[in-house]
PDB file of N, CA and C in Angstrom:
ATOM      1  N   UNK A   1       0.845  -1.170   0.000  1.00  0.00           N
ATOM      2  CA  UNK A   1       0.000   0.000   0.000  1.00  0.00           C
ATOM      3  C   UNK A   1       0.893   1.237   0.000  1.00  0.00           C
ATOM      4  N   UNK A   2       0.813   1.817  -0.495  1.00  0.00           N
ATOM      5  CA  UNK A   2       1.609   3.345  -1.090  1.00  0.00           C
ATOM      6  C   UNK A   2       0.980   4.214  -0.178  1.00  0.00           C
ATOM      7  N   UNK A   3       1.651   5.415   0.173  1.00  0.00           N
ATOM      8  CA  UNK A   3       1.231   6.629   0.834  1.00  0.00           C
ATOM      9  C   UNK A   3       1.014   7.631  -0.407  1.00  0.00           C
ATOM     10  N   UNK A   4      -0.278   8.479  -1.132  1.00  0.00           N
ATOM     11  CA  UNK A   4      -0.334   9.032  -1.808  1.00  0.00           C
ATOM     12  C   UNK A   4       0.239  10.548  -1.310  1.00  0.00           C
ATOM     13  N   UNK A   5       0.449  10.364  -0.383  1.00  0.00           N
ATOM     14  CA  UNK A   5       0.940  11.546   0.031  1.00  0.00           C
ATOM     15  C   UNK A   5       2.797  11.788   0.414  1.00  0.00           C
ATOM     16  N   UNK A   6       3.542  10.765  -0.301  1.00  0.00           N
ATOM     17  CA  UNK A   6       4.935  10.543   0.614  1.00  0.00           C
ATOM     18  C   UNK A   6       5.540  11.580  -0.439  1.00  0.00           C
ATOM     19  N   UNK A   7       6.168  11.907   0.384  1.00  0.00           N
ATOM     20  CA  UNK A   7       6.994  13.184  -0.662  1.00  0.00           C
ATOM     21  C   UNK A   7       6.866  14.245  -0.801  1.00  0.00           C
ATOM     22  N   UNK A   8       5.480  14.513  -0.072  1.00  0.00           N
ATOM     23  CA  UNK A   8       4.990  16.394  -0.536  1.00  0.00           C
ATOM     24  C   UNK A   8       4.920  16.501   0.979  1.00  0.00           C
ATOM     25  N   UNK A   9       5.367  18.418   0.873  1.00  0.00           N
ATOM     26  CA  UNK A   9       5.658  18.980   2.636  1.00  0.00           C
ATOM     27  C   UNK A   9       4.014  19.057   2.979  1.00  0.00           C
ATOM     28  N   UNK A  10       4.400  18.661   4.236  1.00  0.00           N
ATOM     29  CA  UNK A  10       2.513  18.723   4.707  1.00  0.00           C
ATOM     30  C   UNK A  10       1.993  19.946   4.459  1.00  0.00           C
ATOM     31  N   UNK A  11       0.725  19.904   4.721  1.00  0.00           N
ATOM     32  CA  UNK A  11       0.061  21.375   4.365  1.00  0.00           C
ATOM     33  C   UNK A  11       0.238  22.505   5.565  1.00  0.00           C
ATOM     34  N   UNK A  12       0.410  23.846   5.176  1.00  0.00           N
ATOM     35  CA  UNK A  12       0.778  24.563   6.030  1.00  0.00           C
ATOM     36  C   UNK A  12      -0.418  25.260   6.738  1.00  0.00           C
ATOM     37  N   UNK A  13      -0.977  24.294   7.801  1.00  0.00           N
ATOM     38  CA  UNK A  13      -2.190  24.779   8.172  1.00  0.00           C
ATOM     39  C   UNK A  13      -2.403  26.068   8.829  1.00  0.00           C
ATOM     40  N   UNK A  14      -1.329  26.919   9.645  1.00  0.00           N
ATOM     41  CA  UNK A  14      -0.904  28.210  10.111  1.00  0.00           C
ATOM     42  C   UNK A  14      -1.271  29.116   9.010  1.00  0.00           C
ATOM     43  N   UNK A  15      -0.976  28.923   7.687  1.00  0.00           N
ATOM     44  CA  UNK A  15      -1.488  29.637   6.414  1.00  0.00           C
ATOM     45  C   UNK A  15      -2.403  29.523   6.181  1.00  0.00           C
ATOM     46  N   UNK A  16      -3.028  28.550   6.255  1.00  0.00           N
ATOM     47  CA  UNK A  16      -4.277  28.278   5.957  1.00  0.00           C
ATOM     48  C   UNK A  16      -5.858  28.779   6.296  1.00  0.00           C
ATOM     49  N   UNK A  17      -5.284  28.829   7.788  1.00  0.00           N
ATOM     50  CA  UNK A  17      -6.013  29.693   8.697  1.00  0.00           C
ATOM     51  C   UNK A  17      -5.968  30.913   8.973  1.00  0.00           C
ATOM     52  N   UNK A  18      -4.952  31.344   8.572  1.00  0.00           N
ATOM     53  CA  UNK A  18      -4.904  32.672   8.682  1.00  0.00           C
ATOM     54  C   UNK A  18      -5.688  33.209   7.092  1.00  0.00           C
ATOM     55  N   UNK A  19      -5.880  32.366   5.692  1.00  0.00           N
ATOM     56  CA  UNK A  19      -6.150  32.557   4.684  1.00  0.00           C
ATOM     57  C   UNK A  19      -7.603  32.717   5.029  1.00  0.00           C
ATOM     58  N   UNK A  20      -8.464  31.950   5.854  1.00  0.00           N
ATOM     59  CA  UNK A  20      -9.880  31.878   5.855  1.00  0.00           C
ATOM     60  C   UNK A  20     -10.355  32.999   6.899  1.00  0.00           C
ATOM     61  N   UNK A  21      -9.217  33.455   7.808  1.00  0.00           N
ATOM     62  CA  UNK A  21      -9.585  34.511   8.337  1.00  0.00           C
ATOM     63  C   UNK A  21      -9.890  35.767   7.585  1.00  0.00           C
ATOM     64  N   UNK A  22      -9.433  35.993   6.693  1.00  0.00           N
ATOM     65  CA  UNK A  22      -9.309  36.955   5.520  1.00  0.00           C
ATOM     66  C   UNK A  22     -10.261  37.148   5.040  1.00  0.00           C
ATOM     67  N   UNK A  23     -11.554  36.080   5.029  1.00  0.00           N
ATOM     68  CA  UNK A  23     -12.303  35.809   4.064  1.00  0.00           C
ATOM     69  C   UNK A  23     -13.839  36.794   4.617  1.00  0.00           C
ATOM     70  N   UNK A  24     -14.236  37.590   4.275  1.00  0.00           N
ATOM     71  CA  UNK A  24     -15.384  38.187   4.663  1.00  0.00           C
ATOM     72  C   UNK A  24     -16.601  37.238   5.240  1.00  0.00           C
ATOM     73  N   UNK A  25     -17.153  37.193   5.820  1.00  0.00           N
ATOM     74  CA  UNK A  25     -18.156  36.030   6.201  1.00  0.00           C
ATOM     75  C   UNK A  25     -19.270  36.204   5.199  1.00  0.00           C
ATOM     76  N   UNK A  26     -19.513  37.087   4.655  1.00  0.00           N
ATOM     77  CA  UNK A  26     -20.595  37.247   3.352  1.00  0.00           C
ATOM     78  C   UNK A  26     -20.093  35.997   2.364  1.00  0.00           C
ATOM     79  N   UNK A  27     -18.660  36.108   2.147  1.00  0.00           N
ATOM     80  CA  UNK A  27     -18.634  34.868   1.109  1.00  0.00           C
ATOM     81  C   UNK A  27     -18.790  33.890   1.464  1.00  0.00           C
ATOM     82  N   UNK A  28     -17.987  33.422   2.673  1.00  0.00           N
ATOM     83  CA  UNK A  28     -18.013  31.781   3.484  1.00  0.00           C
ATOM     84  C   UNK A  28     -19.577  31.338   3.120  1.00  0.00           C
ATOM     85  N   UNK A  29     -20.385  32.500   3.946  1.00  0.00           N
ATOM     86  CA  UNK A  29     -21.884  32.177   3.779  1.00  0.00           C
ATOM     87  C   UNK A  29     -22.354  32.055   2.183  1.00  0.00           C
ATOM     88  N   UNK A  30     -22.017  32.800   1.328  1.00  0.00           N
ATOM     89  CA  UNK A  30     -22.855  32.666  -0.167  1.00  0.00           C
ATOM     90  C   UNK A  30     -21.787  31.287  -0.824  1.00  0.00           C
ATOM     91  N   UNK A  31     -20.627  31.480  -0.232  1.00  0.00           N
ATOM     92  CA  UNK A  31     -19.940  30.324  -1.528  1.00  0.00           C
ATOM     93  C   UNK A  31     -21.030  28.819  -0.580  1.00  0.00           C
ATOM     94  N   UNK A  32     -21.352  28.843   0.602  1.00  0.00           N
ATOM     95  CA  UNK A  32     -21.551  27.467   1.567  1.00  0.00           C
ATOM     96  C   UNK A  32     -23.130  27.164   0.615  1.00  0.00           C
ATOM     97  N   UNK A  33     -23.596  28.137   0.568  1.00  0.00           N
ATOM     98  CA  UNK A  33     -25.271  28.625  -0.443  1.00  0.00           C
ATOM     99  C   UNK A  33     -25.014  27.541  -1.536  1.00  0.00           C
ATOM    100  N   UNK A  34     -24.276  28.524  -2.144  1.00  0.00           N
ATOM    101  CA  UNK A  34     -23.786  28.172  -3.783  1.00  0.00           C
ATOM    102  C   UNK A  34     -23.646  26.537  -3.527  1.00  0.00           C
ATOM    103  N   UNK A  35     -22.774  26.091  -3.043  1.00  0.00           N
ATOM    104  CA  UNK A  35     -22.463  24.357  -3.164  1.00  0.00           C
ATOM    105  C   UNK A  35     -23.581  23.979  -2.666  1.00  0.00           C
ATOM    106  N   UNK A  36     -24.624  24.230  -1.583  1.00  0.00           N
ATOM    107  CA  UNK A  36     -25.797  23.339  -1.172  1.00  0.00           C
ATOM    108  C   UNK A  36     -26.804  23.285  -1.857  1.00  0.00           C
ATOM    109  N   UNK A  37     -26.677  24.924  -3.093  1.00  0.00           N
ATOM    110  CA  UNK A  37     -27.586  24.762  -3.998  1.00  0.00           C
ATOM    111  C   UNK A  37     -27.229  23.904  -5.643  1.00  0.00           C
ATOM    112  N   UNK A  38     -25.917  23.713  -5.709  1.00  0.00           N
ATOM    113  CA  UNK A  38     -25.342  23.258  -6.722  1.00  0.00           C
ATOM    114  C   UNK A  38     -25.638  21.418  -6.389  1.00  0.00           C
ATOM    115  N   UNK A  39     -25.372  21.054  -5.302  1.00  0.00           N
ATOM    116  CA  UNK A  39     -25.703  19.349  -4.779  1.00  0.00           C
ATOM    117  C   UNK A  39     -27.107  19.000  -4.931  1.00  0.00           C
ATOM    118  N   UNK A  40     -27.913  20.402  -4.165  1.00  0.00           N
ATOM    119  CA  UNK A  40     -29.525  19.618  -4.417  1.00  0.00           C
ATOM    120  C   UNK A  40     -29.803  19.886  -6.022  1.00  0.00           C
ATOM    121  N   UNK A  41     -29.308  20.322  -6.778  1.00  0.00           N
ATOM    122  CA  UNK A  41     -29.874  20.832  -7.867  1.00  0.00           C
ATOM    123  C   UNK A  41     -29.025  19.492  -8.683  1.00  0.00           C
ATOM    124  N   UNK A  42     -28.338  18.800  -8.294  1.00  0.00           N
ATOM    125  CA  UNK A  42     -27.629  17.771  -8.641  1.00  0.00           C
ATOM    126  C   UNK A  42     -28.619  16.467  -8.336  1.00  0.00           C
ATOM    127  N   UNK A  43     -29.072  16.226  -7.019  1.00  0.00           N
ATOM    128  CA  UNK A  43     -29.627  15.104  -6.767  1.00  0.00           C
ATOM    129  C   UNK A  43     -31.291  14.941  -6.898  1.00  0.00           C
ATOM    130  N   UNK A  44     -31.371  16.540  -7.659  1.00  0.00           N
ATOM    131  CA  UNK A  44     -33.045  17.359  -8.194  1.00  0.00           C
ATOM    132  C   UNK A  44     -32.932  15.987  -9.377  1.00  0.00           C
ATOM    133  N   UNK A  45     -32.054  15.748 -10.334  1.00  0.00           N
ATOM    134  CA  UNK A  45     -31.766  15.354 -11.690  1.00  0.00           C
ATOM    135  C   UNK A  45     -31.719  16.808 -12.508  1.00  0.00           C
ATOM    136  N   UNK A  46     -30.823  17.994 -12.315  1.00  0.00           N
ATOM    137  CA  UNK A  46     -31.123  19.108 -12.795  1.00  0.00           C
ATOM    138  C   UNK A  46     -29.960  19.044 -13.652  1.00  0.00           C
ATOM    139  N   UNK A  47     -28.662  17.901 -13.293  1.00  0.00           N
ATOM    140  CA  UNK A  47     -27.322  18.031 -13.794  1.00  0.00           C
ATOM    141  C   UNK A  47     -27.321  17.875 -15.338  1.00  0.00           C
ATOM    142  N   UNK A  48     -26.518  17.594 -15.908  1.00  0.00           N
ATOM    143  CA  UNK A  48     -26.390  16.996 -17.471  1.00  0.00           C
ATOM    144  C   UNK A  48     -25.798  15.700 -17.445  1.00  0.00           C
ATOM    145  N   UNK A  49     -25.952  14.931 -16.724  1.00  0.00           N
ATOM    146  CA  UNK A  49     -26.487  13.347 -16.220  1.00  0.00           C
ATOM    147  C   UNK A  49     -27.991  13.463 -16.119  1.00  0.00           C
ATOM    148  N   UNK A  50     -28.467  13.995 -15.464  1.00  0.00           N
ATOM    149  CA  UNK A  50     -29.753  13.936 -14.938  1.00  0.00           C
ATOM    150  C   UNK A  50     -30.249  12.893 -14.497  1.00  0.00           C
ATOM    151  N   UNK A  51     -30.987  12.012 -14.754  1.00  0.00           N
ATOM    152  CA  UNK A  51     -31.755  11.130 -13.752  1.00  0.00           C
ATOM    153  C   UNK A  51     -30.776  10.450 -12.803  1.00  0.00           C
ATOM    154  N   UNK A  52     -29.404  10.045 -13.647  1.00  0.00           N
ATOM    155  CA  UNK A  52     -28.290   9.177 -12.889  1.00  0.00           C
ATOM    156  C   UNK A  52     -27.831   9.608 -11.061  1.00  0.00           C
ATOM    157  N   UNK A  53     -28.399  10.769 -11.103  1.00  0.00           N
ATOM    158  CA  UNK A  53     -27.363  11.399 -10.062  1.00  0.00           C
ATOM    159  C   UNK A  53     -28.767  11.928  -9.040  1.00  0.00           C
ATOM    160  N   UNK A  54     -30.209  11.433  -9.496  1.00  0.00           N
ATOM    161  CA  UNK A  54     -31.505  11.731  -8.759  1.00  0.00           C
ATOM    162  C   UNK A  54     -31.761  10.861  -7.580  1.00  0.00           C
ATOM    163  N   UNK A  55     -32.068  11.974  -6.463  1.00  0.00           N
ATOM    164  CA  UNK A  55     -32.077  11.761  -4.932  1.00  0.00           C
ATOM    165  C   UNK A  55     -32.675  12.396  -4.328  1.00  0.00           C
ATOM    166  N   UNK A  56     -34.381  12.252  -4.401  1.00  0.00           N
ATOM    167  CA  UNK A  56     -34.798  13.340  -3.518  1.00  0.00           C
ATOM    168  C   UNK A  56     -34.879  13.352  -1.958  1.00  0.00           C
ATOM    169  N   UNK A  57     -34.448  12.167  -1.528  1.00  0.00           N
ATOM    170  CA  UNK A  57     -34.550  12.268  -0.075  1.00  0.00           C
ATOM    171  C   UNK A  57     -33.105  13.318   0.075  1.00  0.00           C
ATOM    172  N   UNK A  58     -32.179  13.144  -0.916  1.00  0.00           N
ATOM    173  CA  UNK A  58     -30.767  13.809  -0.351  1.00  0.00           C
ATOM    174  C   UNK A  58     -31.202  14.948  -0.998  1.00  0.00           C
ATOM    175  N   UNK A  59     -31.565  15.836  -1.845  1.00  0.00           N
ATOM    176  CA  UNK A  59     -32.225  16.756  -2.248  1.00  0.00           C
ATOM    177  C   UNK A  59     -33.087  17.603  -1.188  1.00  0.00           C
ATOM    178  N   UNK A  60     -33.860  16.857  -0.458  1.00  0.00           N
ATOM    179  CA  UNK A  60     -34.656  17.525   0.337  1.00  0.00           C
ATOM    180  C   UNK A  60     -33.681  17.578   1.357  1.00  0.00           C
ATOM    181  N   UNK A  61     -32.883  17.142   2.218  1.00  0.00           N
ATOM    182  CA  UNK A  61     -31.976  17.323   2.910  1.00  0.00           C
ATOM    183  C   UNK A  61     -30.857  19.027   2.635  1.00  0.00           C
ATOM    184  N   UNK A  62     -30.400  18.676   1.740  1.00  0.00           N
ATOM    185  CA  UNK A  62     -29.982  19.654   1.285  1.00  0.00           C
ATOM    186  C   UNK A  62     -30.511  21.008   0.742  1.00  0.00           C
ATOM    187  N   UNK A  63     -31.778  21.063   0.615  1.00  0.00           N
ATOM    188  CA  UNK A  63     -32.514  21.843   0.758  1.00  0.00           C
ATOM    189  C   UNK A  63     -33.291  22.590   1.975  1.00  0.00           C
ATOM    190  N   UNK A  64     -33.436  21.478   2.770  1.00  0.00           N
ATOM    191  CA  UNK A  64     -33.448  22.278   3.806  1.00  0.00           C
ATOM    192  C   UNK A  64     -32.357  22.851   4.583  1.00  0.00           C
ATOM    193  N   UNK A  65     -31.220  22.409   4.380  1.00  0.00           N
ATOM    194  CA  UNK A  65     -30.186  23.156   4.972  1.00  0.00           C
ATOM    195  C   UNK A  65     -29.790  24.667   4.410  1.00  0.00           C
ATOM    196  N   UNK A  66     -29.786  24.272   2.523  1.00  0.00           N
ATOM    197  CA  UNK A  66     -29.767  26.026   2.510  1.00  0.00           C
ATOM    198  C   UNK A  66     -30.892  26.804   2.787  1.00  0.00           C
ATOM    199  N   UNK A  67     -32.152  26.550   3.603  1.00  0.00           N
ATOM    200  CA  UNK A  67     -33.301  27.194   3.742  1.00  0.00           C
ATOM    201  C   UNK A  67     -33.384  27.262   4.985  1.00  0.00           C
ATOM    202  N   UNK A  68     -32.255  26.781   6.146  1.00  0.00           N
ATOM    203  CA  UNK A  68     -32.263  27.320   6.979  1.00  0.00           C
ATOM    204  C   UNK A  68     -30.950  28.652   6.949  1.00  0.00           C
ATOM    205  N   UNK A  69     -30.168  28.419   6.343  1.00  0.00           N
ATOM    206  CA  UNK A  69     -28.859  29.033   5.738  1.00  0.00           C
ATOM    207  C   UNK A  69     -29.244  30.824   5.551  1.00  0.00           C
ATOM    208  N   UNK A  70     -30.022  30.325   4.518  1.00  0.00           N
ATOM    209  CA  UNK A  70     -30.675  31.603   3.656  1.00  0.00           C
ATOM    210  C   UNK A  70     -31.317  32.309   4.514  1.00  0.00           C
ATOM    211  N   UNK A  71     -32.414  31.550   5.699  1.00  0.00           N
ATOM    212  CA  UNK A  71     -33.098  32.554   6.618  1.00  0.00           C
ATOM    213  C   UNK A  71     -32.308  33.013   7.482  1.00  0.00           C
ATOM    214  N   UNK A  72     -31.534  32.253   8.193  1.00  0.00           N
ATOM    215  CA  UNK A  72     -30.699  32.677   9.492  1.00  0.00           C
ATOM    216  C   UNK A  72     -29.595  33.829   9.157  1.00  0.00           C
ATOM    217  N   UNK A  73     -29.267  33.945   7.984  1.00  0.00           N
ATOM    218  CA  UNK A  73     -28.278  34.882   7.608  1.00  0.00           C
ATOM    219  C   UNK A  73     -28.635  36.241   6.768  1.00  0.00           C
ATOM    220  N   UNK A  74     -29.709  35.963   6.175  1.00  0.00           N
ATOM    221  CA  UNK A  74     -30.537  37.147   5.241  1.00  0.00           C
ATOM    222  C   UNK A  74     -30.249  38.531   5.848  1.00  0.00           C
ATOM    223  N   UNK A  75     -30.074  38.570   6.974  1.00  0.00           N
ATOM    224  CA  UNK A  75     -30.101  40.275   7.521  1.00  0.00           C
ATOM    225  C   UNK A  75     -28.365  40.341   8.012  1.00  0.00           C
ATOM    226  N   UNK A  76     -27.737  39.053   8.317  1.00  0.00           N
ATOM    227  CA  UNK A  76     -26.429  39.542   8.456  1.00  0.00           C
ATOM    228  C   UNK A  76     -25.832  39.796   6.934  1.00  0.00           C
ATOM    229  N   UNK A  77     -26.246  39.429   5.293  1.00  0.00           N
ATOM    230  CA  UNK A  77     -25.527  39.676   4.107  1.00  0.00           C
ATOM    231  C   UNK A  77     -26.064  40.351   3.482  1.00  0.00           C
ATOM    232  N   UNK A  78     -27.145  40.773   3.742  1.00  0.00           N
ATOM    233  CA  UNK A  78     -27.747  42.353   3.164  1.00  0.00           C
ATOM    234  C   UNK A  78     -28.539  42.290   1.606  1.00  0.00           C
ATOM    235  N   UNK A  79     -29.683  42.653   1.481  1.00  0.00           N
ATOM    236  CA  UNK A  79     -30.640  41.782   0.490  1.00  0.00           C
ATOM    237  C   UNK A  79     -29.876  41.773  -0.954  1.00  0.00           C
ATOM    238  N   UNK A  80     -28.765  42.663  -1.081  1.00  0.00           N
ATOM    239  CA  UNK A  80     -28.016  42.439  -2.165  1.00  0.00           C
ATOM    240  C   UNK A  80     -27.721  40.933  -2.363  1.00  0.00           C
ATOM    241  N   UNK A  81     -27.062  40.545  -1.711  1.00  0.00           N
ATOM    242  CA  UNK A  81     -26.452  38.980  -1.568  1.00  0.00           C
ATOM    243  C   UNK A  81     -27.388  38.176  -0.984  1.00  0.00           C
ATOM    244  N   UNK A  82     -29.004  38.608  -0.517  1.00  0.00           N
ATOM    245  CA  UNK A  82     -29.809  37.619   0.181  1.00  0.00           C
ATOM    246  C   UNK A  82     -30.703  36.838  -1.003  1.00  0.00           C
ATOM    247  N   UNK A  83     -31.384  37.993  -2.071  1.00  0.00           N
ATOM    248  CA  UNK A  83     -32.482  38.035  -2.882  1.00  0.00           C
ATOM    249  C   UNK A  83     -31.865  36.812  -3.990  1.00  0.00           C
ATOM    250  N   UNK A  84     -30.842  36.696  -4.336  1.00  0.00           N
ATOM    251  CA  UNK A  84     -30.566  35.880  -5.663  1.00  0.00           C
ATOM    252  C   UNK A  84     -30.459  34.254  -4.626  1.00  0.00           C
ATOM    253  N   UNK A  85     -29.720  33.951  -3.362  1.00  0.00           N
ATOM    254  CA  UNK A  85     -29.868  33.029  -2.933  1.00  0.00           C
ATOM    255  C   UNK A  85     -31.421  32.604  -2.367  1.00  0.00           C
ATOM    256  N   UNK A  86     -32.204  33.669  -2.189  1.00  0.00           N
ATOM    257  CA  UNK A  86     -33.529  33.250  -2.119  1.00  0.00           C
ATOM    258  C   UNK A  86     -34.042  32.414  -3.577  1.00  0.00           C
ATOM    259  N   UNK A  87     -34.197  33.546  -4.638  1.00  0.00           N
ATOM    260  CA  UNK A  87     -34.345  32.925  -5.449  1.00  0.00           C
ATOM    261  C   UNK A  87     -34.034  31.848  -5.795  1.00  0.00           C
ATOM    262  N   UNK A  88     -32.741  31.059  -5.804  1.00  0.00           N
ATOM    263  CA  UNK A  88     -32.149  29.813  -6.300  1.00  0.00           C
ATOM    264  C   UNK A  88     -33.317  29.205  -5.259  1.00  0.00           C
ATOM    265  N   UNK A  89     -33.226  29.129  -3.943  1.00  0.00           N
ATOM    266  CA  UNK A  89     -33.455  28.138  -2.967  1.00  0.00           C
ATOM    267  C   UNK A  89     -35.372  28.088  -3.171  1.00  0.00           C
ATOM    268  N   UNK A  90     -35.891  28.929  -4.207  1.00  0.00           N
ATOM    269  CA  UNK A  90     -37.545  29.075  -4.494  1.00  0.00           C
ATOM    270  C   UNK A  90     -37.444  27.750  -5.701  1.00  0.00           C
ATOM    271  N   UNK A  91     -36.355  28.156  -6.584  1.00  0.00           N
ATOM    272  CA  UNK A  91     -36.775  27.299  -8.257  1.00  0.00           C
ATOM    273  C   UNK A  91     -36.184  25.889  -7.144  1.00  0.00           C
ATOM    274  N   UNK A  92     -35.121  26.157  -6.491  1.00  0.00           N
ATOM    275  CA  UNK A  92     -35.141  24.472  -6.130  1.00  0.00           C
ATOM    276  C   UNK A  92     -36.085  24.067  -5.303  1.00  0.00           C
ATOM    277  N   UNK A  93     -37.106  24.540  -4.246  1.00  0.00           N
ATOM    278  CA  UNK A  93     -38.415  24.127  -3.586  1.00  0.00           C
ATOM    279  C   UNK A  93     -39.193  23.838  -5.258  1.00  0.00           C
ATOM    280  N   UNK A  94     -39.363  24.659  -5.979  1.00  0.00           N
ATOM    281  CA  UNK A  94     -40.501  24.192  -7.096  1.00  0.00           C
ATOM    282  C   UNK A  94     -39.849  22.978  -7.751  1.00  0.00           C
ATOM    283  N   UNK A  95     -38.541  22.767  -8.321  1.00  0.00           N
ATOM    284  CA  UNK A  95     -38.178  21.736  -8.646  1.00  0.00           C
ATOM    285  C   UNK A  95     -38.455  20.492  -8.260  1.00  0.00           C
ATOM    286  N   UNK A  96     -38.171  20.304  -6.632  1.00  0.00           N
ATOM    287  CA  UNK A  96     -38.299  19.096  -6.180  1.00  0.00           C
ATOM    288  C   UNK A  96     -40.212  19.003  -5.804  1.00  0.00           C
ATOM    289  N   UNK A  97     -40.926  19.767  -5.828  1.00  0.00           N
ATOM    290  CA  UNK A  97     -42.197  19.636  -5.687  1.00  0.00           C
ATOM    291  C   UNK A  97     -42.742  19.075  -7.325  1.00  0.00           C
ATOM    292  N   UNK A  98     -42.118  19.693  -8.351  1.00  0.00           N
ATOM    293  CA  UNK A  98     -42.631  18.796  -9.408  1.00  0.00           C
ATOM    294  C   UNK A  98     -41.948  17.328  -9.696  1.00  0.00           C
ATOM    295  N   UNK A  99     -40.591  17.490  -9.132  1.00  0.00           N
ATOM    296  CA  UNK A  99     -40.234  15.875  -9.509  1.00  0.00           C
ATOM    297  C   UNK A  99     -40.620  15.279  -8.587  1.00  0.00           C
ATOM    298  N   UNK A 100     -41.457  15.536  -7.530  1.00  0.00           N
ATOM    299  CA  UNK A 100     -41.967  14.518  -6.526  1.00  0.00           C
ATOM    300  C   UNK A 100     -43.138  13.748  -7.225  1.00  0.00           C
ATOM    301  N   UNK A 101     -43.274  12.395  -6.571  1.00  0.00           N
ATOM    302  CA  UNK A 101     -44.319  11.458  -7.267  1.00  0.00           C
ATOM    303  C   UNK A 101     -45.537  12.126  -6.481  1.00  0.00           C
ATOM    304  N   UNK A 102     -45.508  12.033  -5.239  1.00  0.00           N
ATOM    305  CA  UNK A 102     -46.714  12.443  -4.014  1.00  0.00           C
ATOM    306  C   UNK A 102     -46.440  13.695  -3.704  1.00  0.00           C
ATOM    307  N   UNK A 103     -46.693  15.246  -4.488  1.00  0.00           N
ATOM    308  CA  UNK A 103     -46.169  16.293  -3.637  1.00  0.00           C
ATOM    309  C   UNK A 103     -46.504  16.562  -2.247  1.00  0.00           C
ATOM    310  N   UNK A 104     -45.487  17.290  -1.465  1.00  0.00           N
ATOM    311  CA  UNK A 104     -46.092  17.710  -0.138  1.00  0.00           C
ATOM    312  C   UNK A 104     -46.990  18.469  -0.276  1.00  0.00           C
ATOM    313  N   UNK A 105     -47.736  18.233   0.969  1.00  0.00           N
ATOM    314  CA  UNK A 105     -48.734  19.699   1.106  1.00  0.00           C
ATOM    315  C   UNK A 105     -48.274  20.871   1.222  1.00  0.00           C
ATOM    316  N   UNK A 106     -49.312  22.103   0.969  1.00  0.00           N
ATOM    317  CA  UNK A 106     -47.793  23.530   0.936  1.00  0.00           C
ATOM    318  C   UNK A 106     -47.688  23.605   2.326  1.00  0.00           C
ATOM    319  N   UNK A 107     -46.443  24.115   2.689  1.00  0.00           N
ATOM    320  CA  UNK A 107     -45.958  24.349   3.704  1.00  0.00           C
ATOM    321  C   UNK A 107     -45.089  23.644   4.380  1.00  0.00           C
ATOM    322  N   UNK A 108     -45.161  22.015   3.659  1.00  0.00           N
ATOM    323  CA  UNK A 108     -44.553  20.654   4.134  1.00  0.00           C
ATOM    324  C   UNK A 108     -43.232  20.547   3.323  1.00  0.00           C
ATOM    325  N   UNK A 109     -43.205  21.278   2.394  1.00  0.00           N
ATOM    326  CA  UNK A 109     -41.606  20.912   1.631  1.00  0.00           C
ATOM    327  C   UNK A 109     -40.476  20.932   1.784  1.00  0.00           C
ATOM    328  N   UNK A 110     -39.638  20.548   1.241  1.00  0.00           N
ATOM    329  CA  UNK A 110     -38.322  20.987   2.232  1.00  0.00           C
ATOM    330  C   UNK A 110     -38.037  22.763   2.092  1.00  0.00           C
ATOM    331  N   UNK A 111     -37.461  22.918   3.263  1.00  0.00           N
ATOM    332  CA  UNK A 111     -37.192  24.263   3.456  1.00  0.00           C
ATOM    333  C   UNK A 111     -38.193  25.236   4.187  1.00  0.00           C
ATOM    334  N   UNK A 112     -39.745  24.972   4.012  1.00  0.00           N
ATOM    335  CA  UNK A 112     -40.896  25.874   3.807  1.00  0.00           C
ATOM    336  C   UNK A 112     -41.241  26.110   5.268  1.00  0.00           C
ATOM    337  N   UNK A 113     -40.751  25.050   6.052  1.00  0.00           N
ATOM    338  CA  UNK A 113     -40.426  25.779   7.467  1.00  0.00           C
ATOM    339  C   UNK A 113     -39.837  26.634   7.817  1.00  0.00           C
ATOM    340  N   UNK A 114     -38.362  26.954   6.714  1.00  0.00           N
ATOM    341  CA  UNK A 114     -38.467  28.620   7.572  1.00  0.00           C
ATOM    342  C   UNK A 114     -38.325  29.485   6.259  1.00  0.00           C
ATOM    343  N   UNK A 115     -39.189  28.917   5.426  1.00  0.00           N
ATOM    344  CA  UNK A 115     -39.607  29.850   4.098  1.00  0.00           C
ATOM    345  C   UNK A 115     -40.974  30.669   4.238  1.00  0.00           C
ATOM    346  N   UNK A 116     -42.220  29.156   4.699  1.00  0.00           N
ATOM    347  CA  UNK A 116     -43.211  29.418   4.307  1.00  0.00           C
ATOM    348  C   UNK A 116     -43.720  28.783   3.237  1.00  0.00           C
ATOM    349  N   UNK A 117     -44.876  28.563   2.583  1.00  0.00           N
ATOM    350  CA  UNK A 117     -45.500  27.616   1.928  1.00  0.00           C
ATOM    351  C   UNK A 117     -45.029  28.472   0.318  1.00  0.00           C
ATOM    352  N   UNK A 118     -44.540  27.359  -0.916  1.00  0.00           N
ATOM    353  CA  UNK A 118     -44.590  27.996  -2.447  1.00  0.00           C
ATOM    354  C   UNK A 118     -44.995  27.475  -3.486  1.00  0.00           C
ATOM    355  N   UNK A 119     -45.517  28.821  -3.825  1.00  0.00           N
ATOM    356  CA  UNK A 119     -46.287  28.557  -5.091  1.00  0.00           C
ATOM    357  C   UNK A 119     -45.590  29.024  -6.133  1.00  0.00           C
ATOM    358  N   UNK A 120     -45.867  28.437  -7.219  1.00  0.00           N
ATOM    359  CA  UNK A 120     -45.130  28.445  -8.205  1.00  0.00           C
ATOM    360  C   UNK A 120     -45.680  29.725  -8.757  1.00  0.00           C
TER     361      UNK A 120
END
């Protein structure tokens, strides 16, 4: 068994951390958005695989996480940076409500607990 790692200087985690300190918390929060909306929109079948990579139990999971994300932070990133992650996190509630076989009732979907019930 090989070490894929033998030979390279470890990572300089002192840099590292000091690199993420740097980082405005507006982005941490929109880039964390961006990937939870890029995965459910993946396991929606939204990818260019599409059905291969369809998961709505992990979809709804991930949906509700950026829909608690999106609410809990909306007033610390300022509706500039709130309104477009709303939006994404609306087309992905409508998404997974049409690829559902049994939709939820409104208000029951993922996220809509701290959204609120949506209509298309």
């Amino acid at each position: 068994m090989s070490d894929a790692n033998a030979g390279q200087p470890a990572p300089d985690f002192d840099r590292m951390t000091r690199d993420i300190a740097d980082v405005p918390a507006v982005e941490v929060i929109t880039t964390v958005a961006v990937h939870l909306m890029s995965a459910a929109a993946v396991n929606l079948g939204l990818a260019e695989e599409g059905p291969q990579h369809k998961d709505l139990d992990e979809a709804r999971k991930l949906i509700n996480a950026l829909a608690g994300l999106v609410t809990a932070s909306a007033t610390e990133i300022s509706s500039f940076h709130a309104a477009p992650l709303r939006d994404g996190l609306k087309s992905l509630q409508l998404a997974f409500r049409e690829e559902s076989v049994v939709p939820d009732e409104p208000g029951q979907g993922p996220g809509e607990k701290f959204t609120g019930p949506v209509f298309g």
